[in-house]
C-alpha atoms as a PDB file:
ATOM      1  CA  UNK A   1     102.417 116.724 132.303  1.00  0.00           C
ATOM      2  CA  UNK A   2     101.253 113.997 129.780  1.00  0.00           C
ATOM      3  CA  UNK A   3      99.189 111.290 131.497  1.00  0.00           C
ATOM      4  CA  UNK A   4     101.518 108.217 132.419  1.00  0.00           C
ATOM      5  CA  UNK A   5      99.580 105.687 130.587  1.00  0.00           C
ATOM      6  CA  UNK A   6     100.229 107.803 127.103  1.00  0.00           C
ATOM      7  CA  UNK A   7     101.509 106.327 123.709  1.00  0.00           C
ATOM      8  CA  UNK A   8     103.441 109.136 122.548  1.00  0.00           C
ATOM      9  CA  UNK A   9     103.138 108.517 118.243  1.00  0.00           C
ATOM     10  CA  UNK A  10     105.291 111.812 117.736  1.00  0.00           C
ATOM     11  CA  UNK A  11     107.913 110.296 119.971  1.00  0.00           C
ATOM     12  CA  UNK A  12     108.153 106.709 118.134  1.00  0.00           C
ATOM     13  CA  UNK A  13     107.677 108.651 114.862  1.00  0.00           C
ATOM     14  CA  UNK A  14     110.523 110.448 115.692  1.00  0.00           C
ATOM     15  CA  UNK A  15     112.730 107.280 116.392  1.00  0.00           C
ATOM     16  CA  UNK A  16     111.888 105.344 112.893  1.00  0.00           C
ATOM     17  CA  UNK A  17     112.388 108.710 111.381  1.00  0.00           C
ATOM     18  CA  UNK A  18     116.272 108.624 112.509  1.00  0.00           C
ATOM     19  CA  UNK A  19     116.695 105.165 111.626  1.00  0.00           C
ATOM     20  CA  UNK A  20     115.540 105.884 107.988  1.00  0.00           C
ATOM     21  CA  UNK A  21     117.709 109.226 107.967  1.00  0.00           C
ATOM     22  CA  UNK A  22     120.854 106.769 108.615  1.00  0.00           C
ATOM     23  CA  UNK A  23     119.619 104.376 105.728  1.00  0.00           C
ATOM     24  CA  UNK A  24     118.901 107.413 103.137  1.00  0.00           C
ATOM     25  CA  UNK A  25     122.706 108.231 104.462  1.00  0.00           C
ATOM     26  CA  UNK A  26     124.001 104.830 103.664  1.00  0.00           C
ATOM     27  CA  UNK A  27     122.920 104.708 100.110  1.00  0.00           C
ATOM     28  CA  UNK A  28     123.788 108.273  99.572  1.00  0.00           C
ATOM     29  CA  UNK A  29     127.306 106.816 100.389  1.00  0.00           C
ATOM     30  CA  UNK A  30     126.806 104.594  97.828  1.00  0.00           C
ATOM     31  CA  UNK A  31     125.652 106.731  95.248  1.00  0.00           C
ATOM     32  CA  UNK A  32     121.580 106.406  95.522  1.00  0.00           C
ATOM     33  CA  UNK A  33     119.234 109.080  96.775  1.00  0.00           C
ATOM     34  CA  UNK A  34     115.676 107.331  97.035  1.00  0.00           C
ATOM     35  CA  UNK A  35     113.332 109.205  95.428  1.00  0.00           C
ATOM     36  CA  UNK A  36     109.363 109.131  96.295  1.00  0.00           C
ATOM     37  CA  UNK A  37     106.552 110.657  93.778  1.00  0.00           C
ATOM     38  CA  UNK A  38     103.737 111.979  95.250  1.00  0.00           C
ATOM     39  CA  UNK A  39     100.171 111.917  92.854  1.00  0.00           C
ATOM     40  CA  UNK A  40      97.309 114.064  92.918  1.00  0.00           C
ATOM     41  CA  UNK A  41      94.424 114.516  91.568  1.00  0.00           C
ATOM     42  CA  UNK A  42      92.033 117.654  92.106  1.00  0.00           C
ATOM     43  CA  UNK A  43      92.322 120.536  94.959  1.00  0.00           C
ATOM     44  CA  UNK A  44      90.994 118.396  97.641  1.00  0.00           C
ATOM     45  CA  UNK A  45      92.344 121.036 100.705  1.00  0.00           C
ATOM     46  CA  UNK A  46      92.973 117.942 103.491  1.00  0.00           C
ATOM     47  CA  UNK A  47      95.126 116.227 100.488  1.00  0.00           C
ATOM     48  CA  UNK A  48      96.964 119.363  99.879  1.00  0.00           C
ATOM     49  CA  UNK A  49      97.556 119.585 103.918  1.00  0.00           C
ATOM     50  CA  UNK A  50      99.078 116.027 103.885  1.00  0.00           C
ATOM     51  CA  UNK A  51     100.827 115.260 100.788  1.00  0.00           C
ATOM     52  CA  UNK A  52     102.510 119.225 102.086  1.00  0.00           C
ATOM     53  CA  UNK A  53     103.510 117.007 105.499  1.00  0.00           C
ATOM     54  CA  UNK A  54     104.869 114.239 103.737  1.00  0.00           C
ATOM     55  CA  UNK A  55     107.018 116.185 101.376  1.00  0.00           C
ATOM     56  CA  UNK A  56     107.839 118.226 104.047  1.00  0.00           C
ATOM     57  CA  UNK A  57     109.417 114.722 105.995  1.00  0.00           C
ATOM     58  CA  UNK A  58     111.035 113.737 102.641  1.00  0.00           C
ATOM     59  CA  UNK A  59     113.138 116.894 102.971  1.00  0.00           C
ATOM     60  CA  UNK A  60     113.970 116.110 106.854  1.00  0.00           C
ATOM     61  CA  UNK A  61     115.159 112.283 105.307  1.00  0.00           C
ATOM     62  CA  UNK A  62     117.471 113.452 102.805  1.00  0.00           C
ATOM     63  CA  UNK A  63     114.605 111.330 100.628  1.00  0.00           C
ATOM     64  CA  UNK A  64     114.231 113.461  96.620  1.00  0.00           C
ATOM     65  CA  UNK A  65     110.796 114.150  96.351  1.00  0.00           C
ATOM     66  CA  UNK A  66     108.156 115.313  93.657  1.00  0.00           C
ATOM     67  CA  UNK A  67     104.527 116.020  93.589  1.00  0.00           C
ATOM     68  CA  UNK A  68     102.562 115.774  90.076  1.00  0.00           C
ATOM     69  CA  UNK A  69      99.084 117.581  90.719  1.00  0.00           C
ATOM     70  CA  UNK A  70      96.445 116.600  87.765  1.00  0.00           C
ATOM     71  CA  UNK A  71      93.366 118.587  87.325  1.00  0.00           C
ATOM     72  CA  UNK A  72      89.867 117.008  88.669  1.00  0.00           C
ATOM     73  CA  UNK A  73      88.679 116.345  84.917  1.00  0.00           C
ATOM     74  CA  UNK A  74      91.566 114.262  83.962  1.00  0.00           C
ATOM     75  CA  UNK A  75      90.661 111.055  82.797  1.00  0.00           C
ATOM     76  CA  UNK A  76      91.144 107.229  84.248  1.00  0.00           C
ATOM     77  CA  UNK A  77      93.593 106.655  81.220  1.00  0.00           C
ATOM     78  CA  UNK A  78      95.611 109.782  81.838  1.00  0.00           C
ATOM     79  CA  UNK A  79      96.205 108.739  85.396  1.00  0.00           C
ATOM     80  CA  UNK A  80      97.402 105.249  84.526  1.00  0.00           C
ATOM     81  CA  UNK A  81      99.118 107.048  81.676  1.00  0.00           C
ATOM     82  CA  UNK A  82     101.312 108.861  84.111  1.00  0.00           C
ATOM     83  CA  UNK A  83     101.715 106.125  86.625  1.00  0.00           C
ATOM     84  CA  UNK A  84     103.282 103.682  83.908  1.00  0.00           C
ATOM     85  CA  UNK A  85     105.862 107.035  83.151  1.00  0.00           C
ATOM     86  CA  UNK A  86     106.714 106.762  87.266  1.00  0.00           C
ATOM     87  CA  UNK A  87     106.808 103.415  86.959  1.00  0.00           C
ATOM     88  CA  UNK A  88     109.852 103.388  84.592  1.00  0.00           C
ATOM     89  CA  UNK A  89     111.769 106.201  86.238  1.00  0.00           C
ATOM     90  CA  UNK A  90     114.374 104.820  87.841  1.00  0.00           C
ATOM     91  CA  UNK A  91     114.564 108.214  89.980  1.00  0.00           C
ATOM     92  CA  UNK A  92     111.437 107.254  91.836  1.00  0.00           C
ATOM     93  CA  UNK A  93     111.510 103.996  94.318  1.00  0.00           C
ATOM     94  CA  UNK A  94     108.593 105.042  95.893  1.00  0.00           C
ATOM     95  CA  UNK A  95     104.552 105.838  94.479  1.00  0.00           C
ATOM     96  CA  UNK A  96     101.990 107.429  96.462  1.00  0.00           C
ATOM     97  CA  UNK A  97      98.591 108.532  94.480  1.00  0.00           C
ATOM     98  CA  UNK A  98      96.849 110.196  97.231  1.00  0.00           C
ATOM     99  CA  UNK A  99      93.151 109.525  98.178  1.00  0.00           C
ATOM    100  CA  UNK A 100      90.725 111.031  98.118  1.00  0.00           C
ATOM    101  CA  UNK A 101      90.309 110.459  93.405  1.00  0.00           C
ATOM    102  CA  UNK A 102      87.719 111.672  91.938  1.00  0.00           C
ATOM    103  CA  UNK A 103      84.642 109.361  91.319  1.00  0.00           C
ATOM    104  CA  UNK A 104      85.068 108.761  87.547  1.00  0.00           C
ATOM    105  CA  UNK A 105      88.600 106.772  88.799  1.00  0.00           C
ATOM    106  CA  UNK A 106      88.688 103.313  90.024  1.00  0.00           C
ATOM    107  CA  UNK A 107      90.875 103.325  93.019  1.00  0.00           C
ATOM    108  CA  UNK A 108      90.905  99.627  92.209  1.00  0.00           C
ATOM    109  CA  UNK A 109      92.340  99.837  89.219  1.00  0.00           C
ATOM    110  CA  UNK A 110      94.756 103.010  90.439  1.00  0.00           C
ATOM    111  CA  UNK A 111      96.503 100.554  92.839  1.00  0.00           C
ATOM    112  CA  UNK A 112      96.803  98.050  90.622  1.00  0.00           C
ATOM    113  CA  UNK A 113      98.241  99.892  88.491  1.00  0.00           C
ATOM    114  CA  UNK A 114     101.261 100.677  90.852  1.00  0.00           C
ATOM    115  CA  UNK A 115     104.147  98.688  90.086  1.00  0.00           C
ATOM    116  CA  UNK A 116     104.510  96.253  93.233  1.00  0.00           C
ATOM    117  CA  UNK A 117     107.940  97.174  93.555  1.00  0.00           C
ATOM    118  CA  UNK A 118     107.289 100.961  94.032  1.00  0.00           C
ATOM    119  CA  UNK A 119     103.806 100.399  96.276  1.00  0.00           C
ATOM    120  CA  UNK A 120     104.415 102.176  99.168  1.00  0.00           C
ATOM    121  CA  UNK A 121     101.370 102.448 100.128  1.00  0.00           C
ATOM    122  CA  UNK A 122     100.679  98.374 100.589  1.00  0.00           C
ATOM    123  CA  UNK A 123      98.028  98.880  98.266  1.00  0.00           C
ATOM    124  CA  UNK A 124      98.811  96.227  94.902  1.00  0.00           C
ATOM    125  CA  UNK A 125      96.942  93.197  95.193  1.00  0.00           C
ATOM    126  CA  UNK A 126     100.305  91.526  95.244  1.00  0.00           C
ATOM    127  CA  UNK A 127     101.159  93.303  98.381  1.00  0.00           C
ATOM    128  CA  UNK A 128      97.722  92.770 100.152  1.00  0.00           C
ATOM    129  CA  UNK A 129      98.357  89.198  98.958  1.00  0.00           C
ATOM    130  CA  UNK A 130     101.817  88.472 100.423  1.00  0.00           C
ATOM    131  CA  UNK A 131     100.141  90.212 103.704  1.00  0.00           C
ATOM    132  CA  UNK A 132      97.604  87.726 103.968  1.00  0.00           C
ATOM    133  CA  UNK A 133      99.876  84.393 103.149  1.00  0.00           C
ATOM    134  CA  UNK A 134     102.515  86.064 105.583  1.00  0.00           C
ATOM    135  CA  UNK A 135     105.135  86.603 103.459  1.00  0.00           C
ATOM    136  CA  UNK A 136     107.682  89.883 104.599  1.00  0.00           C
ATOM    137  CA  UNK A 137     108.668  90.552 101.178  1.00  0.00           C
ATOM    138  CA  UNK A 138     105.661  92.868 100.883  1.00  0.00           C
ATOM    139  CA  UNK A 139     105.206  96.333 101.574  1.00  0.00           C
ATOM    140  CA  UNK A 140     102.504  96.840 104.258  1.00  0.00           C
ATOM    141  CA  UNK A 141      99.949  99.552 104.463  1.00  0.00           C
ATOM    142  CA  UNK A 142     101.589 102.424 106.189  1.00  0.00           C
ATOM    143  CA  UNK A 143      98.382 102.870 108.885  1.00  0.00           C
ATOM    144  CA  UNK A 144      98.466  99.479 110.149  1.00  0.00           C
ATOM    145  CA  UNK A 145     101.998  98.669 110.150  1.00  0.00           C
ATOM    146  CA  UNK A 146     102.075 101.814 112.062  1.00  0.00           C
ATOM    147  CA  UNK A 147      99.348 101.320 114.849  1.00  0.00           C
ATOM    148  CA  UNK A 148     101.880  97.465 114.622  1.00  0.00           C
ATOM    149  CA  UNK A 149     105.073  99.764 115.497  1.00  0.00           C
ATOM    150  CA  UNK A 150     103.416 101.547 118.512  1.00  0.00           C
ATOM    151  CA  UNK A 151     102.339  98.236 120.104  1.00  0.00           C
ATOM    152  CA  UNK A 152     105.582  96.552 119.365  1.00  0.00           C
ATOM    153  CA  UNK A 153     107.896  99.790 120.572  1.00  0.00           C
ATOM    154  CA  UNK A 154     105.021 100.563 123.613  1.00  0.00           C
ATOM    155  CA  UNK A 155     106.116  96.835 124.556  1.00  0.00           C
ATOM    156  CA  UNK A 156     102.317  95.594 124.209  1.00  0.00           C
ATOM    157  CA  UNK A 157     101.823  92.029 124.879  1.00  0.00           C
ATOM    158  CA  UNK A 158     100.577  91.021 121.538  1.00  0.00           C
ATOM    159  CA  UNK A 159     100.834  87.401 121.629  1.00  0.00           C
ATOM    160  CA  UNK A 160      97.790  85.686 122.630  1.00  0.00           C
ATOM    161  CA  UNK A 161      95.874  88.524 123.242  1.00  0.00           C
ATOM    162  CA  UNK A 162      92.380  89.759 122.789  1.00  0.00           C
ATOM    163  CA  UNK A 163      92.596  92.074 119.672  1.00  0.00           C
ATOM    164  CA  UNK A 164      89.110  93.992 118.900  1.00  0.00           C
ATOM    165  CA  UNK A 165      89.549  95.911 115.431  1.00  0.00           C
ATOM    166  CA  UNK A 166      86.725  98.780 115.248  1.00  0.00           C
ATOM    167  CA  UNK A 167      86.090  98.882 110.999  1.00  0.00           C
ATOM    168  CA  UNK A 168      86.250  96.550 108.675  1.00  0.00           C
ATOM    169  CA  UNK A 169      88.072  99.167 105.807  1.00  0.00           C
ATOM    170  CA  UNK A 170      90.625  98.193 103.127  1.00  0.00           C
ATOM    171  CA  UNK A 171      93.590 100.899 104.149  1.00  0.00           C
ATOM    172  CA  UNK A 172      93.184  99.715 108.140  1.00  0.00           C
ATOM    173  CA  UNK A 173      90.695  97.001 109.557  1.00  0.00           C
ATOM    174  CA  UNK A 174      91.656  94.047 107.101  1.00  0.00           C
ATOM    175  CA  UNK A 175      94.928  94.688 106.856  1.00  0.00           C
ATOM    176  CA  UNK A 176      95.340  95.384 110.694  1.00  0.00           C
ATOM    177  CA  UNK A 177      94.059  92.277 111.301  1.00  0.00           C
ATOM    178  CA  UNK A 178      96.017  90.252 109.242  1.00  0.00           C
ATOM    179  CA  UNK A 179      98.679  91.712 110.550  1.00  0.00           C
ATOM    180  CA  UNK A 180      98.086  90.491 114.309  1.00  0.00           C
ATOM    181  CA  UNK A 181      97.361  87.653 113.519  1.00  0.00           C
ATOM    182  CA  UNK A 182     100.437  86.347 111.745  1.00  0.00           C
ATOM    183  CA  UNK A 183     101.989  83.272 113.138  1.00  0.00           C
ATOM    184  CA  UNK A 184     105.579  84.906 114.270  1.00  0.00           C
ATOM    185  CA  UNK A 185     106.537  87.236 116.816  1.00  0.00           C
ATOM    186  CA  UNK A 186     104.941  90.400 118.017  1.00  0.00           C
ATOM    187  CA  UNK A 187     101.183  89.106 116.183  1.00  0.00           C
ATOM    188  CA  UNK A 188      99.653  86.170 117.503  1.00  0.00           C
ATOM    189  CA  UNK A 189      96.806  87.094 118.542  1.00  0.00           C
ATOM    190  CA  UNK A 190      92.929  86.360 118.098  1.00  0.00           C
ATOM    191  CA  UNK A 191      91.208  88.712 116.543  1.00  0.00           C
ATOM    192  CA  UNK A 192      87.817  90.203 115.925  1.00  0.00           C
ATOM    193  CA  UNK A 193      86.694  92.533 113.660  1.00  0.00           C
ATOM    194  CA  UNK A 194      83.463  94.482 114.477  1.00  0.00           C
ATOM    195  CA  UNK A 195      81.634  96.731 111.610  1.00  0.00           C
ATOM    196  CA  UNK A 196      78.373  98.452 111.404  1.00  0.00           C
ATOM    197  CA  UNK A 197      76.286  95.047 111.368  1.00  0.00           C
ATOM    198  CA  UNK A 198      78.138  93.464 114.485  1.00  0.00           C
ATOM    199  CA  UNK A 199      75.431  92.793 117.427  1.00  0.00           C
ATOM    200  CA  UNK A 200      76.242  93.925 120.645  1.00  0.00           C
ATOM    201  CA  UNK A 201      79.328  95.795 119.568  1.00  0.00           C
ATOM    202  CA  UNK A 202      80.172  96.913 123.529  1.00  0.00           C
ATOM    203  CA  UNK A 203      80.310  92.993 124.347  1.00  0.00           C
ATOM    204  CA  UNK A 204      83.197  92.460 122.099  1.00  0.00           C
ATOM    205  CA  UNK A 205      85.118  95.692 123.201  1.00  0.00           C
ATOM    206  CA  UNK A 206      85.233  94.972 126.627  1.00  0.00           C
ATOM    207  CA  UNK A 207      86.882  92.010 126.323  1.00  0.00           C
ATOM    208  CA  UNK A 208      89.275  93.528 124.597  1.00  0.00           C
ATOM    209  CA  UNK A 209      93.321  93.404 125.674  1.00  0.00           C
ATOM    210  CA  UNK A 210      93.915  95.683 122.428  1.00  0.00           C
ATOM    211  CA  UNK A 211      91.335  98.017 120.993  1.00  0.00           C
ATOM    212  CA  UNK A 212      91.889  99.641 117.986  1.00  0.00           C
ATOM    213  CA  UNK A 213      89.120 102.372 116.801  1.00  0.00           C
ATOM    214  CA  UNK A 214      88.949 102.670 112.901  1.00  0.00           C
ATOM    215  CA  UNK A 215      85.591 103.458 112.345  1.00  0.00           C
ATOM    216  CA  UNK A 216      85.319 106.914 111.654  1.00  0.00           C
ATOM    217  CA  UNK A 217      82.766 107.906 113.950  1.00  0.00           C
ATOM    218  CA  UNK A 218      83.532 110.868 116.241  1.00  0.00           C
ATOM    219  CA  UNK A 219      84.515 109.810 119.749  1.00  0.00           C
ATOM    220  CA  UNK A 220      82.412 105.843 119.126  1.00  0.00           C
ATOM    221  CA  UNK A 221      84.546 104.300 121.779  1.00  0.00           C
ATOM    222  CA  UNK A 222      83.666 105.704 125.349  1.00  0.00           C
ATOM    223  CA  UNK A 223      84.671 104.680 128.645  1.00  0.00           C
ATOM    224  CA  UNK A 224      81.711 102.084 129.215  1.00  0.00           C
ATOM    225  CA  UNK A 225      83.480  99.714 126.172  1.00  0.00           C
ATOM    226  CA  UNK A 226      86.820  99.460 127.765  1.00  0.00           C
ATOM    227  CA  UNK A 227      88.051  97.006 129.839  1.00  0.00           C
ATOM    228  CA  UNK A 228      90.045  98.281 132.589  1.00  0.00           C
ATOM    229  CA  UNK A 229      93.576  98.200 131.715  1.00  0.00           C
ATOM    230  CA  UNK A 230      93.561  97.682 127.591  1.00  0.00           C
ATOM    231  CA  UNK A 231      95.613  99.533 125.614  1.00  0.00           C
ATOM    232  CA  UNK A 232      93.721 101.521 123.130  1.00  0.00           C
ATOM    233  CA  UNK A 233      94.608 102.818 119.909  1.00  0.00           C
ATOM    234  CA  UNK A 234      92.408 105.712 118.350  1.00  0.00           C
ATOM    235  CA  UNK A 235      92.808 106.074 114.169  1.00  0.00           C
ATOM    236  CA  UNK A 236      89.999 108.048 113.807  1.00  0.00           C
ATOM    237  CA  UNK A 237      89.935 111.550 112.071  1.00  0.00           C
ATOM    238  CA  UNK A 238      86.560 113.401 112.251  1.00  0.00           C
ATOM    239  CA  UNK A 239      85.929 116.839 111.842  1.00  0.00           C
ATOM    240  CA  UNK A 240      83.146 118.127 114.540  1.00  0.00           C
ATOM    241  CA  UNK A 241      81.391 121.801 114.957  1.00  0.00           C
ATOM    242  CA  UNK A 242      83.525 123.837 118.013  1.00  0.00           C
ATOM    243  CA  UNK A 243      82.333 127.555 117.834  1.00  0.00           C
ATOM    244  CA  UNK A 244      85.195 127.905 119.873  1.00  0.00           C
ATOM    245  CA  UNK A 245      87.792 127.154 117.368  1.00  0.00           C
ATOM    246  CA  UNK A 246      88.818 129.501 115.062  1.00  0.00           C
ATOM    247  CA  UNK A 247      87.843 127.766 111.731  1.00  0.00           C
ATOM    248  CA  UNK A 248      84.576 126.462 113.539  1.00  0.00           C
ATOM    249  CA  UNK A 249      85.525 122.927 113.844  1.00  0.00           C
ATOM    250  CA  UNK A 250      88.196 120.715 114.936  1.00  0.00           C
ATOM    251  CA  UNK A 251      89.547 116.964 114.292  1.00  0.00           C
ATOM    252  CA  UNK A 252      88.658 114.394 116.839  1.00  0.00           C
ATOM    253  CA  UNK A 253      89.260 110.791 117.184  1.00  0.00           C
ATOM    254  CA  UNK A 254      87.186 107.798 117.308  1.00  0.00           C
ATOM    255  CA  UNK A 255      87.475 107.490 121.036  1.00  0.00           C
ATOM    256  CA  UNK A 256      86.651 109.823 123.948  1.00  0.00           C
ATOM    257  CA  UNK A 257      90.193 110.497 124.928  1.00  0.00           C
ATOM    258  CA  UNK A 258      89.089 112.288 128.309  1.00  0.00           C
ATOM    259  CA  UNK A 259      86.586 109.461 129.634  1.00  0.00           C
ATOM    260  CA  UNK A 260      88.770 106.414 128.152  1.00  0.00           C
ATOM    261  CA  UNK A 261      92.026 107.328 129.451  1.00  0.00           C
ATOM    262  CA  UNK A 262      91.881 107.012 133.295  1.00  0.00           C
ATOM    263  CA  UNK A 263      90.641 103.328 132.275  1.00  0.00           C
ATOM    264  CA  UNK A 264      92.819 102.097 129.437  1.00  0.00           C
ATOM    265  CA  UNK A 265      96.245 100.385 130.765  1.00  0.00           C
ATOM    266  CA  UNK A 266      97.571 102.389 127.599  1.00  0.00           C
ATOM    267  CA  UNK A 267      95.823 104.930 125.067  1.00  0.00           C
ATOM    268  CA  UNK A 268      97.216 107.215 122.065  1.00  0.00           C
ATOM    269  CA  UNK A 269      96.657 110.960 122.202  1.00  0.00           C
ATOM    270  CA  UNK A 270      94.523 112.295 118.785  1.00  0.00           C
ATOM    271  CA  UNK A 271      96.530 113.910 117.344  1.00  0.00           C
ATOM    272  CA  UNK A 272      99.999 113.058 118.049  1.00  0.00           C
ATOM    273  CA  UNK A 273      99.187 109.519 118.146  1.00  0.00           C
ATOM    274  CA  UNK A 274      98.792 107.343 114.770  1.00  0.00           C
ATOM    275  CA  UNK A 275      98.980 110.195 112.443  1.00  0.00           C
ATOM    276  CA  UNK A 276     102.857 110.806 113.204  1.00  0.00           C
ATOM    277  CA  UNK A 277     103.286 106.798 112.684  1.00  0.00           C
ATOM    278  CA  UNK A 278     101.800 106.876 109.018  1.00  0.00           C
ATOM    279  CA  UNK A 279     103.991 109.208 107.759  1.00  0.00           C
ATOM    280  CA  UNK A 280     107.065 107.692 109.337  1.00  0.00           C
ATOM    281  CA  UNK A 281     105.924 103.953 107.890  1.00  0.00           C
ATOM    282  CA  UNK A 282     105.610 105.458 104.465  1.00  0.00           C
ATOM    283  CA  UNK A 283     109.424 106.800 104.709  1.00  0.00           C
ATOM    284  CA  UNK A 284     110.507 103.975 106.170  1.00  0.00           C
ATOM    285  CA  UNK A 285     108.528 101.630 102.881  1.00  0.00           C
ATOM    286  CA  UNK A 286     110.679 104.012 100.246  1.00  0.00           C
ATOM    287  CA  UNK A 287     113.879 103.484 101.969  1.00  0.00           C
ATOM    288  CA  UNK A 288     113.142 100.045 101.448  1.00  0.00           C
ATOM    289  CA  UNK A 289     112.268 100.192  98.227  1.00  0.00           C
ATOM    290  CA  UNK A 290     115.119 102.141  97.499  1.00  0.00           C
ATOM    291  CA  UNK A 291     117.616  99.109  98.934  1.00  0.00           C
ATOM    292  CA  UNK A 292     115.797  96.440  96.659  1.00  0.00           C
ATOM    293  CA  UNK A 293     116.260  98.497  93.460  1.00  0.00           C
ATOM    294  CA  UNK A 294     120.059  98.961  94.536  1.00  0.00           C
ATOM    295  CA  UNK A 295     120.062  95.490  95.326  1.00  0.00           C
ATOM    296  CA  UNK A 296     118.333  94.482  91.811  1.00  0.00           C
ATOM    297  CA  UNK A 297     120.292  96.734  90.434  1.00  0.00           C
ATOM    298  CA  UNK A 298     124.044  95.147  91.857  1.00  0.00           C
ATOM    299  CA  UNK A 299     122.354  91.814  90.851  1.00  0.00           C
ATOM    300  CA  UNK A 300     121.650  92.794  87.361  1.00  0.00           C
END
């Protein structure tokens, strides 16, 4: 039996999942199938393994997919070259490039590149933008608005609490804590973001009501850095030596589940805790950006 204090992200995954299902269903009805392009760039095996998982949820959704796969040498001006193409199909709603590009492409300029209106991924400066001036005509970055979801659906006080983000990264820590701290309901909070030059880094966990571990360091957060009833949330993926696994390693999270969870008040499993969430937030952003185009479209 799962341990009582568990946030189960397959569970919650599962429950946005149906809720986009009847949405995709509803614009079938009215003629539209939303449509989602997935972009990649090389042979990168862990890409391959998730852009398979989201296509693979896509299918589930009743949400048209397609995956363009360029080789590693193409160029910075091919990319953009194709994303301009997607960005005039009025198939696709949704754009994905997935991470991570080769070194001779700007991600920058990748993202940018994006139309606003089919950024999925929360990635256009226009989107990050509207995030931090708290504006919900945005699309957020599937990770945090995920890791949001949990707390929100775990029924997490949020409001006034002690928030403690561990990284300080574009795709999670920033956004995450602009996210929390919104003025509105379910964010509220104060929060503090720790990073590699923080001083006494266990200090500010402890006083943490919500910890959220986005470092990337293999199992950072251990039991001596929780206070006694937080709810922890591990984002982490790290891939350690196990000689007793058949490929010779294994993914862990940023937090040592087994010494963290008799403490925390609540914790997510890794896996089956924010990984689940991502995916679902990233069907849930092209189902919306499916209903504005329909709704641009009726305008028009």
């Amino acid at each position: 039996m799962p341990p009582a204090n568990l946030i189960d992200g397959r569970a919650i995954a599962g429950q946005i999942q149906d809720e986009v299902a009847q949405r995709a269903a509803a614009l079938a009805d009215r003629g539209l199938q939303p449509g989602l392009a997935f972009v990649r760039v090389g042979e990168d095996p862990a890409s391959k393994v998730y852009v398979g998982m989201k296509e693979k949820a896509c299918a589930q959704l009743g949400i048209f997919s397609e995956t363009r796969v360029l080789a590693p040498s193409t160029t910075e001006a091919e990319l953009l070259a194709l994303l301009t193409q997607l960005n005039a199909d009025t198939r696709i709603h949704g754009i994905l490039v997935q991470a991570p590009l080769p070194k001779h492409i700007r991600e920058a300029v990748v993202y940018a590149t994006v139309s606003p209106q089919k950024d999925v991924d929360g990635f256009h400066p226009m989107n990050v933008g509207k995030l931090m001036l708290g504006d919900p005509s945005g699309f957020l970055p599937c990770t945090p608005a995920g890791v949001h979801e949990l707390l929100m659906r775990s029924q997490v006080q949020i409001e006034g609490a002690e928030a403690v983000i561990l990284g300080r990264g574009n795709i999670v820590g920033k956004p995450m804590a602009a996210i929390l701290c919104q003025k509105g309901r379910h964010a509220n909070a104060t929060v503090t973001i720790c990073h590699s030059q923080t001083r006494d880094i266990k200090a500010h966990c402890r006083r943490a009501d919500i910890l959220i571990a986005a470092m990337g360091v293999a199992k950072f957060v251990t039991a001596d850095m929780v206070k006694p009833g937080a709810t922890v949330i591990d984002v982490g993926v790290n891939r350690v030596t196990d000689p007793t696994a058949k490929s010779g390693s294994r993914l862990v999270g940023d937090v040592d589940f087994e010494g963290v969870q008799p403490i925390a008040g609540r914790i997510t499993p890794n896996p089956g805790g924010v990984g689940p969430m991502t995916i679902a937030m990233l069907m849930q952003n092209t189902i919306r950006a499916a209903e504005l185009a329909l709704g641009a479209s009726v305008k028009n």
